[in-house]
C-alpha atoms as a PDB file:
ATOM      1  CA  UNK A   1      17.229   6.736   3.413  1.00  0.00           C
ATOM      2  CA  UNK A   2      17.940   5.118   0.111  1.00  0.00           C
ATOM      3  CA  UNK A   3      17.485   8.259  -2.999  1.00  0.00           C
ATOM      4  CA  UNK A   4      16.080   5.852  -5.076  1.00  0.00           C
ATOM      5  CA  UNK A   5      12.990   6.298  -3.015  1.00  0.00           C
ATOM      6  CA  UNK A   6      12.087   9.244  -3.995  1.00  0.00           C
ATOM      7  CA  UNK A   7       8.864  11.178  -5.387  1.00  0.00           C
ATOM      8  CA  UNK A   8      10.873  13.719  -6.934  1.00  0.00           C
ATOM      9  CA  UNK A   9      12.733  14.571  -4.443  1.00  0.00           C
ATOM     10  CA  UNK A  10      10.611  13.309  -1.398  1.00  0.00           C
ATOM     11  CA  UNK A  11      10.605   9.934   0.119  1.00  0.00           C
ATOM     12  CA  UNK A  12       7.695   7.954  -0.651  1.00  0.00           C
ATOM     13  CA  UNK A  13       5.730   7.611   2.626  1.00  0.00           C
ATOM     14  CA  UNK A  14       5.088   4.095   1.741  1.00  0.00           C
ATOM     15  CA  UNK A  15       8.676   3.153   2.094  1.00  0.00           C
ATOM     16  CA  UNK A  16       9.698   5.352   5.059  1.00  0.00           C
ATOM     17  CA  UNK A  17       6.612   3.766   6.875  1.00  0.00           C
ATOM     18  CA  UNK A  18       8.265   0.174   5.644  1.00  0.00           C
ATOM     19  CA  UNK A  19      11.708   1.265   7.476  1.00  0.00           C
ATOM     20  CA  UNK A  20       9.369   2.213  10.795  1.00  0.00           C
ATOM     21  CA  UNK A  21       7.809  -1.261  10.095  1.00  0.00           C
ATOM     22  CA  UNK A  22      11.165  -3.254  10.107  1.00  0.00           C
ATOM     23  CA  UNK A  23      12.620  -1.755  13.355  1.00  0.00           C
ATOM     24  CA  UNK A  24       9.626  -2.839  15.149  1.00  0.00           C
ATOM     25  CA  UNK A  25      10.034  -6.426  13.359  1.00  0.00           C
ATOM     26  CA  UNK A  26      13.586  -6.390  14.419  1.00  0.00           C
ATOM     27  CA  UNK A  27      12.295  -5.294  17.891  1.00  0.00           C
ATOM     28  CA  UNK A  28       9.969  -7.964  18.429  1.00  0.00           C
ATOM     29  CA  UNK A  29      11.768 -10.678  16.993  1.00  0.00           C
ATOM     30  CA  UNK A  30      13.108 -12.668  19.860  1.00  0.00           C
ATOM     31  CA  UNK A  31       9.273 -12.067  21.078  1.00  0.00           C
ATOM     32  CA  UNK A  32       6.292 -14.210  20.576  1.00  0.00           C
ATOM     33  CA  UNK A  33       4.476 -11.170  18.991  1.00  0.00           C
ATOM     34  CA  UNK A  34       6.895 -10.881  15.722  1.00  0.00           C
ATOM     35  CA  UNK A  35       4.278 -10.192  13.155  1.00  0.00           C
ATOM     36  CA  UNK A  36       2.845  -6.790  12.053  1.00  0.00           C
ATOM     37  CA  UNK A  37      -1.085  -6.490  12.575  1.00  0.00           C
ATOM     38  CA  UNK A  38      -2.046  -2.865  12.289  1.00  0.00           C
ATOM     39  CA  UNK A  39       0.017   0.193  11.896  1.00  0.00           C
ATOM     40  CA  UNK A  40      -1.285   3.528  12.060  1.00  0.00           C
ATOM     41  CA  UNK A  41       1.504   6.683  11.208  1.00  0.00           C
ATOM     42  CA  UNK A  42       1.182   9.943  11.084  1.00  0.00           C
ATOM     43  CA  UNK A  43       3.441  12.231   8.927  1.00  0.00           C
ATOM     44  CA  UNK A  44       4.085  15.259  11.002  1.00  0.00           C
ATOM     45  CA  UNK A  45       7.461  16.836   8.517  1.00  0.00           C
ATOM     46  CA  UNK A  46       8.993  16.130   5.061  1.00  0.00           C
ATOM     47  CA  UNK A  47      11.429  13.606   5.234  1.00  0.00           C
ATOM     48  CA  UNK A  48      14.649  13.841   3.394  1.00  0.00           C
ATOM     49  CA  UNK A  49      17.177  10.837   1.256  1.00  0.00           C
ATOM     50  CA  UNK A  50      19.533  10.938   4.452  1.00  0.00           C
ATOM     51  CA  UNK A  51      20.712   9.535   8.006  1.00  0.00           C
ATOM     52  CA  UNK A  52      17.470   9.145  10.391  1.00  0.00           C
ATOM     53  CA  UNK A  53      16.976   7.409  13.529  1.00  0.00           C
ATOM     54  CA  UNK A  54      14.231   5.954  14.458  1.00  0.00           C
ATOM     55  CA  UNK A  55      13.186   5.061  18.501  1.00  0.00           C
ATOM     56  CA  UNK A  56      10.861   2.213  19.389  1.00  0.00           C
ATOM     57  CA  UNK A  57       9.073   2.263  22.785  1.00  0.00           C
ATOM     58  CA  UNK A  58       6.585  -0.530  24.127  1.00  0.00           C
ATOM     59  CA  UNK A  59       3.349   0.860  25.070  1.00  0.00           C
ATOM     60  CA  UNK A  60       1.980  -2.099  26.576  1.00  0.00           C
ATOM     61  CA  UNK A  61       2.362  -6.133  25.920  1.00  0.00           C
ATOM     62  CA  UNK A  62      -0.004  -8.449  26.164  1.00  0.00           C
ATOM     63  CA  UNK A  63      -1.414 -12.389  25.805  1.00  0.00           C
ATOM     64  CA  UNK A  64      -2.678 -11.691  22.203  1.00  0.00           C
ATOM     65  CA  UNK A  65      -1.036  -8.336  21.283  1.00  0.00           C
ATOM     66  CA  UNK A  66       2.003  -5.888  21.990  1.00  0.00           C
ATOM     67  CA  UNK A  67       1.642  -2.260  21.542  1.00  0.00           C
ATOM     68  CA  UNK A  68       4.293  -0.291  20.367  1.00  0.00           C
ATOM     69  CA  UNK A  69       5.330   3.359  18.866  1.00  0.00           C
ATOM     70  CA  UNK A  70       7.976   3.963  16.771  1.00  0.00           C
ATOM     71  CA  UNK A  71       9.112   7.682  15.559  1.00  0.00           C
ATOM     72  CA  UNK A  72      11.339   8.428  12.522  1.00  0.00           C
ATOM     73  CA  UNK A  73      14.020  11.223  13.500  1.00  0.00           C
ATOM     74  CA  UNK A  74      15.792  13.194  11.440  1.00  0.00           C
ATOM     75  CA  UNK A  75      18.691  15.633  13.022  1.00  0.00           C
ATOM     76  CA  UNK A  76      17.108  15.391  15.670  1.00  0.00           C
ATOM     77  CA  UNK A  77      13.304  16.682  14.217  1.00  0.00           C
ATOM     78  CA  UNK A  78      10.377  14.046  14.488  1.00  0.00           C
ATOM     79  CA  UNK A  79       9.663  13.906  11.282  1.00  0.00           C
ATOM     80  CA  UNK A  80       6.935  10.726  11.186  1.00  0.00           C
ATOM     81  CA  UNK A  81       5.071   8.999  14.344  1.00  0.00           C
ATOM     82  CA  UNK A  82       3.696   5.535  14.195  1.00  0.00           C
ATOM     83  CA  UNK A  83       1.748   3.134  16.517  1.00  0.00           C
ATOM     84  CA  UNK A  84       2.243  -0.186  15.816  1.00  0.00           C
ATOM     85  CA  UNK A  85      -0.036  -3.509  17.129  1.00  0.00           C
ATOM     86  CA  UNK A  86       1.995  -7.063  16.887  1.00  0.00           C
ATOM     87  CA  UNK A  87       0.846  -9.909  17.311  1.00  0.00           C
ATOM     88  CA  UNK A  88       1.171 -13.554  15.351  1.00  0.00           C
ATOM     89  CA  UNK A  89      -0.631 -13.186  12.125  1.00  0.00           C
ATOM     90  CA  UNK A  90      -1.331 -16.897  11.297  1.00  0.00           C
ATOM     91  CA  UNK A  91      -3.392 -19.211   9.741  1.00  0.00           C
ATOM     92  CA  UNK A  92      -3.348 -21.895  11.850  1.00  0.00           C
ATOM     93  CA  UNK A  93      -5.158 -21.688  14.980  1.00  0.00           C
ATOM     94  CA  UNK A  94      -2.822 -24.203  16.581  1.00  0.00           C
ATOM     95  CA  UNK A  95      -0.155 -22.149  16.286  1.00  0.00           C
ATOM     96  CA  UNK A  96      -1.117 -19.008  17.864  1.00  0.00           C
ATOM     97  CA  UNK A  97      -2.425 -20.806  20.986  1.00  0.00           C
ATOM     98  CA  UNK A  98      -5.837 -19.006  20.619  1.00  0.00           C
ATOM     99  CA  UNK A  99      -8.993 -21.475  19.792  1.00  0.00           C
ATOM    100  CA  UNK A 100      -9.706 -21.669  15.868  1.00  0.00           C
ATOM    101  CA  UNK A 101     -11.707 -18.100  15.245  1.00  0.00           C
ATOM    102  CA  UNK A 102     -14.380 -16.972  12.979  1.00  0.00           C
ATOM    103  CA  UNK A 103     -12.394 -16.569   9.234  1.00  0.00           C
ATOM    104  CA  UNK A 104     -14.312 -15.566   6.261  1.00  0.00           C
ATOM    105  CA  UNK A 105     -12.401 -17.684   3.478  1.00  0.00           C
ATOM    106  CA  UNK A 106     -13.065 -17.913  -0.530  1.00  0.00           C
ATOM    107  CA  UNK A 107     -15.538 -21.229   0.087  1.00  0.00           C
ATOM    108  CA  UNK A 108     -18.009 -18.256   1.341  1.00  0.00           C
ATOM    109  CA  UNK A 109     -20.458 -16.934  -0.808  1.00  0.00           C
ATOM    110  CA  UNK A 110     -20.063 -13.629   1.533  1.00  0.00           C
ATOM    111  CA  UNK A 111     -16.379 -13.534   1.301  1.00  0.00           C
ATOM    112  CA  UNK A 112     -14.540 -11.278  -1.002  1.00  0.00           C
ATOM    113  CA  UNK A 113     -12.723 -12.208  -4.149  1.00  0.00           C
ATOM    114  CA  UNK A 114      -8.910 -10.413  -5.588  1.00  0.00           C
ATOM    115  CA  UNK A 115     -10.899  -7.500  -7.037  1.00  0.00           C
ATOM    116  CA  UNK A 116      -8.479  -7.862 -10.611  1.00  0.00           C
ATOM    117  CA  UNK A 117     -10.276  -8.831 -13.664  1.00  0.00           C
ATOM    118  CA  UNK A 118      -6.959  -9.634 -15.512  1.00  0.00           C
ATOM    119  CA  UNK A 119      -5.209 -12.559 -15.135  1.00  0.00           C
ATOM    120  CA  UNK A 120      -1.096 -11.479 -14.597  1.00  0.00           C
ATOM    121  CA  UNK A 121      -0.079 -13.501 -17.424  1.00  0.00           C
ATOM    122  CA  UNK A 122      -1.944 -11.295 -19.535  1.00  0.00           C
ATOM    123  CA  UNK A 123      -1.070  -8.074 -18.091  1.00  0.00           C
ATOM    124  CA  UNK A 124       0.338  -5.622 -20.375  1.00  0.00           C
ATOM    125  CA  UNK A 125       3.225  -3.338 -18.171  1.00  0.00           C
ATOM    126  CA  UNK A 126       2.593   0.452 -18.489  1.00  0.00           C
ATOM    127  CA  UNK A 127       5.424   3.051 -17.489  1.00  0.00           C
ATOM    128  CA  UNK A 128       4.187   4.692 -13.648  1.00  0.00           C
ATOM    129  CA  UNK A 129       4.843   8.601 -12.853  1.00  0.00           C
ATOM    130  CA  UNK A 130       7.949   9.381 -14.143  1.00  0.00           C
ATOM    131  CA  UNK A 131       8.232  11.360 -10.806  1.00  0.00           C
ATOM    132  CA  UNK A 132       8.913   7.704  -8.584  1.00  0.00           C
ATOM    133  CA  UNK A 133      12.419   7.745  -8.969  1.00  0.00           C
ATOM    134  CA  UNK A 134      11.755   3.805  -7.871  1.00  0.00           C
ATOM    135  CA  UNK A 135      10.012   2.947 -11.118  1.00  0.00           C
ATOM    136  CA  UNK A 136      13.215   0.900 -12.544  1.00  0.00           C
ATOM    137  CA  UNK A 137      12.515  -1.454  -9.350  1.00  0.00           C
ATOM    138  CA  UNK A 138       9.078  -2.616 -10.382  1.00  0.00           C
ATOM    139  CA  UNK A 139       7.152  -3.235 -13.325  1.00  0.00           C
ATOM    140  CA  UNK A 140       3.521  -2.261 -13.416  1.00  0.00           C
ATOM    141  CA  UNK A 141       0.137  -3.581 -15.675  1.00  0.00           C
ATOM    142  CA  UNK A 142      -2.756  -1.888 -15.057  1.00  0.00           C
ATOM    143  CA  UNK A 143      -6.085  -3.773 -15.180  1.00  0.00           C
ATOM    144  CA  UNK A 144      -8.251  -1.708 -18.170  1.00  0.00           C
ATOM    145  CA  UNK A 145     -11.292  -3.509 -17.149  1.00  0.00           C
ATOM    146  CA  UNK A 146     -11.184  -1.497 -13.844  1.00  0.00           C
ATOM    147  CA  UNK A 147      -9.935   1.939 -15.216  1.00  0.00           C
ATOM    148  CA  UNK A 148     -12.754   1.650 -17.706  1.00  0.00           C
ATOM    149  CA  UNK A 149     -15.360   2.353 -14.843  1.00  0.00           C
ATOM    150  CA  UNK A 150     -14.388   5.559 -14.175  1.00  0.00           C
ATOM    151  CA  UNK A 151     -15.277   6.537 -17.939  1.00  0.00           C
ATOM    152  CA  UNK A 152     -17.917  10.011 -17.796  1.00  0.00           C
ATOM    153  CA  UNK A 153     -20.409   7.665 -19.352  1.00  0.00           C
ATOM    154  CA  UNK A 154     -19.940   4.359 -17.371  1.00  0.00           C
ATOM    155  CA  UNK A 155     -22.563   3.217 -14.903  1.00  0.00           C
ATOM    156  CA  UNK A 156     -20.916   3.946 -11.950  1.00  0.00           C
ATOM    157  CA  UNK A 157     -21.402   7.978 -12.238  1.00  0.00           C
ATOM    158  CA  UNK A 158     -23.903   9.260  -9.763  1.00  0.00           C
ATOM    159  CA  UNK A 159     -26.717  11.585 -10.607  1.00  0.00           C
ATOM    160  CA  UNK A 160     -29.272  13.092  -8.270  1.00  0.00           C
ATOM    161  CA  UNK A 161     -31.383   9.299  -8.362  1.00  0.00           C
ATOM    162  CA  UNK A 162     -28.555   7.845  -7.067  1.00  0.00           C
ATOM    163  CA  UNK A 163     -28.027   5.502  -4.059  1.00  0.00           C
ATOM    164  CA  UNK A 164     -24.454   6.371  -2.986  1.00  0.00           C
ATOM    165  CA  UNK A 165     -21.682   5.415  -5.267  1.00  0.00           C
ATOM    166  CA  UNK A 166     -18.557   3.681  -5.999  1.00  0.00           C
ATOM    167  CA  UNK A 167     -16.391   6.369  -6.686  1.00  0.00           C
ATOM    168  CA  UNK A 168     -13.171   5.994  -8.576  1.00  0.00           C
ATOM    169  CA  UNK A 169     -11.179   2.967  -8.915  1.00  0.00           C
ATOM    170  CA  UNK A 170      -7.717   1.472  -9.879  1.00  0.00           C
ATOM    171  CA  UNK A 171      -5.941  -2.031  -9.935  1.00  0.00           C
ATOM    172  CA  UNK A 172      -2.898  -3.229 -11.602  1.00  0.00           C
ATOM    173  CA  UNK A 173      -0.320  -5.918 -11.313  1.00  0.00           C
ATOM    174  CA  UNK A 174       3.177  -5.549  -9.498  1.00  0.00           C
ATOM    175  CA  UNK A 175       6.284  -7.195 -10.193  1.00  0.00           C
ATOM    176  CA  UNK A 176       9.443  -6.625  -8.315  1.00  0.00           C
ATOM    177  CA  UNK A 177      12.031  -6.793 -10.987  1.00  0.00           C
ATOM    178  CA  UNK A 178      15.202  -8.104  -9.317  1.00  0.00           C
ATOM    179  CA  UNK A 179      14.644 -11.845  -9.090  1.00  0.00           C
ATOM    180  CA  UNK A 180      15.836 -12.154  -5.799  1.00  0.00           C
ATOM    181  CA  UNK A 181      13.500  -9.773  -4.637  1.00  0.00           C
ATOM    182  CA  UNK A 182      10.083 -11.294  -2.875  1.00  0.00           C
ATOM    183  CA  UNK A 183       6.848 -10.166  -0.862  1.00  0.00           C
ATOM    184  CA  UNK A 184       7.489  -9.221   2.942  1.00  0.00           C
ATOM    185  CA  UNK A 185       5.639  -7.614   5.847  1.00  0.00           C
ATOM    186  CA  UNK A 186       8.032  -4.765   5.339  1.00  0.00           C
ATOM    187  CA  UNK A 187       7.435  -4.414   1.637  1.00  0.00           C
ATOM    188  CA  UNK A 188       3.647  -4.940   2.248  1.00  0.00           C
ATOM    189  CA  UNK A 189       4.127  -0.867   3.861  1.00  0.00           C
ATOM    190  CA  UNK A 190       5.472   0.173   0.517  1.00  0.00           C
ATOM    191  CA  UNK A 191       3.114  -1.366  -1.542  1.00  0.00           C
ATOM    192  CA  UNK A 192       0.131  -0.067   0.416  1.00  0.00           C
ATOM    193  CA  UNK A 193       1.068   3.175  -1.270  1.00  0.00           C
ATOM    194  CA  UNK A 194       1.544   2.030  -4.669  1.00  0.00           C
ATOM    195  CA  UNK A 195      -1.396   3.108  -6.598  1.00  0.00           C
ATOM    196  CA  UNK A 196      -2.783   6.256  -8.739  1.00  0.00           C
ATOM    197  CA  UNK A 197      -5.717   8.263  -6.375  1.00  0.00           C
ATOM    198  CA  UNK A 198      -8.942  10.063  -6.780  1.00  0.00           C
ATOM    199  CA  UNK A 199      -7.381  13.574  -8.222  1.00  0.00           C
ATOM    200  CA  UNK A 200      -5.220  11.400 -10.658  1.00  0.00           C
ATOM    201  CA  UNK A 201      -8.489   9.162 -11.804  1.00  0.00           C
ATOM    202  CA  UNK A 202     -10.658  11.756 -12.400  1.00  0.00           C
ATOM    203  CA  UNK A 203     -11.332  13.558 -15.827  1.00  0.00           C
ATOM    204  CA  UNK A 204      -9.970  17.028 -16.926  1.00  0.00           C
ATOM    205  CA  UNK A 205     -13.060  18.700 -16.580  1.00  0.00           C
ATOM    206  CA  UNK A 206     -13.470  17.607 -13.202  1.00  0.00           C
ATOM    207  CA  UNK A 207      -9.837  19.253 -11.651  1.00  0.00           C
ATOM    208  CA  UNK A 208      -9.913  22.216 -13.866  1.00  0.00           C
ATOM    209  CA  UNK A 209      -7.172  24.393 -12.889  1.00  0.00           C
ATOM    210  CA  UNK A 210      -4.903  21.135 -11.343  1.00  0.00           C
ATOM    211  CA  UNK A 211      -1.196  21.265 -12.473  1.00  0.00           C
ATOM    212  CA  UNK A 212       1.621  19.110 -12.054  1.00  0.00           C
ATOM    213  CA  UNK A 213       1.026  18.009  -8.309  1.00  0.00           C
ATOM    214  CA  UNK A 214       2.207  16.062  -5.486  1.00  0.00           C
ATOM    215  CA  UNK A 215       0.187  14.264  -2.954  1.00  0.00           C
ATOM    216  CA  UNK A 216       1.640  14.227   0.715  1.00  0.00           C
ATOM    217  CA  UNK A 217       0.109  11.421   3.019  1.00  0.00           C
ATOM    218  CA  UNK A 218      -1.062  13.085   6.030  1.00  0.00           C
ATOM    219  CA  UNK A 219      -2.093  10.012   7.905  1.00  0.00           C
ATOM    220  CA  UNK A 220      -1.862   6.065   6.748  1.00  0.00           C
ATOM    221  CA  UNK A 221      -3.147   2.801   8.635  1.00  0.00           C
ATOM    222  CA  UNK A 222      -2.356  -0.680   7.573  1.00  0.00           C
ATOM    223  CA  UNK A 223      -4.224  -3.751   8.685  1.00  0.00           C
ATOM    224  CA  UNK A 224      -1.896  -6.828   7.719  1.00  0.00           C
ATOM    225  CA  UNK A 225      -4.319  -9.185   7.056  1.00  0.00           C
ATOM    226  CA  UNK A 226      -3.446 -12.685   6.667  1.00  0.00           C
ATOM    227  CA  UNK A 227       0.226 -13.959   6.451  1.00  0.00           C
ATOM    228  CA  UNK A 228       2.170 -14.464   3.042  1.00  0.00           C
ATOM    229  CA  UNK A 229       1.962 -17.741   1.652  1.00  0.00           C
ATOM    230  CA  UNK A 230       5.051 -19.390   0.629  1.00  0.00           C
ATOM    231  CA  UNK A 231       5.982 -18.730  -3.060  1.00  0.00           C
ATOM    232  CA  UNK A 232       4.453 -22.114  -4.628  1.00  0.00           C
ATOM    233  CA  UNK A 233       2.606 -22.688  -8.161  1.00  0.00           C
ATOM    234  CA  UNK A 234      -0.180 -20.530  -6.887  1.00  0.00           C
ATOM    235  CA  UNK A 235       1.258 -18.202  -5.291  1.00  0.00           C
ATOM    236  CA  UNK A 236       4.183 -15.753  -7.191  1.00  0.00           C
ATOM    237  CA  UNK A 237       6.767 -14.394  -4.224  1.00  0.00           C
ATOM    238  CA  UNK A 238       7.570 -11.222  -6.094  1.00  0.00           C
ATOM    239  CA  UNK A 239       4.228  -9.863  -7.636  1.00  0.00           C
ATOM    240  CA  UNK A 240       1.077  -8.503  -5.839  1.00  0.00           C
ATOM    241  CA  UNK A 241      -2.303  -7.720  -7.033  1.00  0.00           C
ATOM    242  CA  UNK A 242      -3.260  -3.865  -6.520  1.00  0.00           C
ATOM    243  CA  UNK A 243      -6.943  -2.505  -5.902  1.00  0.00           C
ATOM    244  CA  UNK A 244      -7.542   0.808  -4.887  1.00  0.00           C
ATOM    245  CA  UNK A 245     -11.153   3.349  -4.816  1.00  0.00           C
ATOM    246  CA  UNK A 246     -11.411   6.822  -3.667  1.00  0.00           C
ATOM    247  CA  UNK A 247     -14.744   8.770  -2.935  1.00  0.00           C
ATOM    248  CA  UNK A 248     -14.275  12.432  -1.260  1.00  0.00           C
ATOM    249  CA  UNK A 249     -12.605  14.976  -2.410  1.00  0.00           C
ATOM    250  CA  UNK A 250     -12.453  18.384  -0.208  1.00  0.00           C
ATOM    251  CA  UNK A 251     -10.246  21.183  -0.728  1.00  0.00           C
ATOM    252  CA  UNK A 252      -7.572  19.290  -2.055  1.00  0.00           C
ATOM    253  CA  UNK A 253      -7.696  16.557   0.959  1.00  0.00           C
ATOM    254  CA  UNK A 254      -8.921  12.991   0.007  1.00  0.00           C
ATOM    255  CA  UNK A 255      -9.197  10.012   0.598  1.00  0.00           C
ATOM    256  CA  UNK A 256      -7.791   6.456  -0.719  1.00  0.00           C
ATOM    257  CA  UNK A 257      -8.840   2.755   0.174  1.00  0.00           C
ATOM    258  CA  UNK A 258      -6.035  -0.159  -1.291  1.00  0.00           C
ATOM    259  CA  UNK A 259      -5.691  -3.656  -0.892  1.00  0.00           C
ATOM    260  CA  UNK A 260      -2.607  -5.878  -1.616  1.00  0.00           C
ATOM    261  CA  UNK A 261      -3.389  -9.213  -3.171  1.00  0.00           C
ATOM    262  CA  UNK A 262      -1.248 -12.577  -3.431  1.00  0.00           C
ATOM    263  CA  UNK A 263      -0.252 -13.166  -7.551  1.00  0.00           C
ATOM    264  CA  UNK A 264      -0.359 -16.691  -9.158  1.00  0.00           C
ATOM    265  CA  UNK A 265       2.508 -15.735 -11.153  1.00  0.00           C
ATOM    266  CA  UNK A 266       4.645 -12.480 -12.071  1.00  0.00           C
ATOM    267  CA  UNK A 267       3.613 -10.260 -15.134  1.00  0.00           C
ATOM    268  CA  UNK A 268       3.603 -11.744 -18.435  1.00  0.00           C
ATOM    269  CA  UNK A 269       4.532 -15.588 -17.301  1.00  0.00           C
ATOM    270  CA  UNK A 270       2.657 -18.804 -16.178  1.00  0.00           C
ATOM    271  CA  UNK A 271      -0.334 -19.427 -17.572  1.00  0.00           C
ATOM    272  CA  UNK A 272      -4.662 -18.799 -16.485  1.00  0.00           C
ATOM    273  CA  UNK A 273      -5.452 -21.944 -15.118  1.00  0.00           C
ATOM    274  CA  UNK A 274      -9.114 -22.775 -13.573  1.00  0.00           C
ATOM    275  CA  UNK A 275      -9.979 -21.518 -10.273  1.00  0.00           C
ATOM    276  CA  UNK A 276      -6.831 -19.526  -9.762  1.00  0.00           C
ATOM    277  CA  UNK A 277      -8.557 -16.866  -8.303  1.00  0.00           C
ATOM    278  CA  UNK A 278     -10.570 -18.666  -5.391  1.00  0.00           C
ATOM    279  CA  UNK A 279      -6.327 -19.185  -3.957  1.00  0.00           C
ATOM    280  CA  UNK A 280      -5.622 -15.777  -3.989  1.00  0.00           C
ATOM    281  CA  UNK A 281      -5.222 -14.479  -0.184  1.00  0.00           C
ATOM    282  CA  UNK A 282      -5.700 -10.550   0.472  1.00  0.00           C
ATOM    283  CA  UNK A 283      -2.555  -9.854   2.772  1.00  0.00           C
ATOM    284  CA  UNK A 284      -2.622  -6.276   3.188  1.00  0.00           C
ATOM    285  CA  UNK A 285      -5.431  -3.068   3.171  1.00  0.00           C
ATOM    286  CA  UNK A 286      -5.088   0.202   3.794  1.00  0.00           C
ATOM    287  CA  UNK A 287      -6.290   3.913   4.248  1.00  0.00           C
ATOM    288  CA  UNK A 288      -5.387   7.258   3.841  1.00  0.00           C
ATOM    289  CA  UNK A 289      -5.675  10.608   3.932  1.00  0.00           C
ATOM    290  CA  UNK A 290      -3.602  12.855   1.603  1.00  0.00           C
ATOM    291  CA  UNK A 291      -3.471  16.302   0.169  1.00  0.00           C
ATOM    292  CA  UNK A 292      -2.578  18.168  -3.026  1.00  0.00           C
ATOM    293  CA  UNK A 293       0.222  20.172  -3.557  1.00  0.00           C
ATOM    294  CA  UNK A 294       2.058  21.534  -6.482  1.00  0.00           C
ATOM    295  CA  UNK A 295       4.736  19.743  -7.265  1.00  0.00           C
ATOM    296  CA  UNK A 296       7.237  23.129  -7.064  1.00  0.00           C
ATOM    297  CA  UNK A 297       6.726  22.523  -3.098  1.00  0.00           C
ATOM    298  CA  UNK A 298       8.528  19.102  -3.350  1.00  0.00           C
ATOM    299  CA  UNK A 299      11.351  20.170  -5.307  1.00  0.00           C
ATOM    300  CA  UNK A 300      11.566  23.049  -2.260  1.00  0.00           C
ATOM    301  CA  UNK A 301      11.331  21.055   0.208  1.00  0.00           C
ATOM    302  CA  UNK A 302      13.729  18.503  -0.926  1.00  0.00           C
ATOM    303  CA  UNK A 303      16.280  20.836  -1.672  1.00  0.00           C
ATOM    304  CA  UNK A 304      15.775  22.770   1.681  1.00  0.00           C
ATOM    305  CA  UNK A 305      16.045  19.224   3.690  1.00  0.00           C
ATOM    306  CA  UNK A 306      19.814  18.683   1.430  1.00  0.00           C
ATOM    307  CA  UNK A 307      20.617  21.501   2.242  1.00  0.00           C
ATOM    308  CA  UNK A 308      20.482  21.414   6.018  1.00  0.00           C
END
């Protein structure tokens, strides 16, 4: 695994789940199911900067779908487990040799716009943790309009009236910074996991006690959700929109919701043009569960997994 990966001193689960993602694409891709649908993975161990293998079995294969697992090894411990669904994540109905099915698309007054009040060209890039050791890889502009909802005194707090709630919530901008870099299926893993969660969002004087911390996924699922368009004037092919909420909080396990958006341009370029949002395609959402740790148990753990 490549160090520059890192948490700390911990692969980001985002991007070992991307290498668990590309074996399978490489696996199916002399099939005619090569596209990611839904991946579910489990992270059973720490995984460490080094050598891994990882061993793909098909479950089952089907007319619309093949089933698959794929587990990350590491000297010979399973460190992550995955079950992956592929299928061909298109469009066009044609294509897939299914009949046309029901799609909910922008025309809809039920269907869901890119969450991101900001338009990119706007965005103002703000430093991330200085813990991702992957930072000087991407550049990041968070969208105020949604951080300013989880203000003590913004409408969204719940009080013993309430009906529910929306929790906390996040969204930014993300540009890879290499030129040559663009939006994949495999990336789309790594970005799912690209955001700042509940514990981070909320106020001092809700996490009194909470130190410097790190926040092992326990369990992730990723529905790919529509395939990427082709990098054209309204569509960027290195920059996603980010939206993510969180609502529970339990003794230090929560929860986290995210969605990856196409970009009509990368951070700071192009221009706001009319209607831009209603082309903007959701490709990607995801769930997870994670805990809290203090951030001394990463540094151990890292060490400990060099060390071996």
């Amino acid at each position: 695994m490549d160090g520059r990966s890192v948490f700390l001193s911990v692969p980001n689960g985002g991007y070992v789940l991307a290498l668990l993602v590309d074996a399978c694409i490489q696996h199916q891709s002399a099939t005619s199911h090569r596209d990611p649908i839904h991946v579910t993975a489990h992270y059973l161990r720490t995984s460490a900067p080094s050598p891994f293998e990882i061993r793909v079995h098909v479950l089952k294969s089907g007319r619309g779908f093949t089933n698959l697992t794929a587990e990350l090894y590491q000297r010979g411990v399973l460190k992550i487990t995955t079950h992956q669904i592929f299928g061909t994540n298109s469009n066009s109905p044609s294509s897939s040799g299914h009949p046309p099915g029901l799609t909910l698309a922008p025309t809809s007054s039920y269907a869901r716009r890119i969450p991101l009040y900001t338009h990119p060209s706007n965005g103002v890039v703000r430093p991330g943790r200085s813990v991702w050791k992957f930072q000087p890889y991407i550049a990041l502009a968070p969208d105020p309009n949604i951080l300013e909802k989880n203000a003590p005194g913004h409408p969204n707090r719940t009080n013993a009236a309430s009906v529910g709630g929306e929790g906390l919530e996040w969204g930014a901008w993300l540009t890879f910074q290499d030129k040559r870099d663009e939006v994949t299926p495999t990336s789309l893993a790594f970005l799912v996991d690209i955001f700042t969660n509940l514990p981070g969002l909320m106020p001092p004087s809700e996490r009194p006690g909470l130190g410097l911390s790190w926040f092992p996924t326990i369990a992730l699922a990723v529905e790919f959700k529509a395939p990427i368009p082709q990098p054209s004037p309204a569509h960027a092919k290195r920059t996603v929109g980010l939206y993510s909420s969180g609502k529970f909080l339990n003794d230090g396990r929560h929860d986290a919701y995210v969605e990856v958006w196409t970009a009509p341009c990368d951070i700071g370029e192009g221009r706001e043009v009319t209607g831009w949002r209603e082309k903007q395609v959701c490709v990607a959402i995801a769930t997870q569960m994670a805990s809290i740790t203090p951030m001394e148990i990463n540094m151990k753990r890292g060490e400990s997994e060099v060390k071996l």
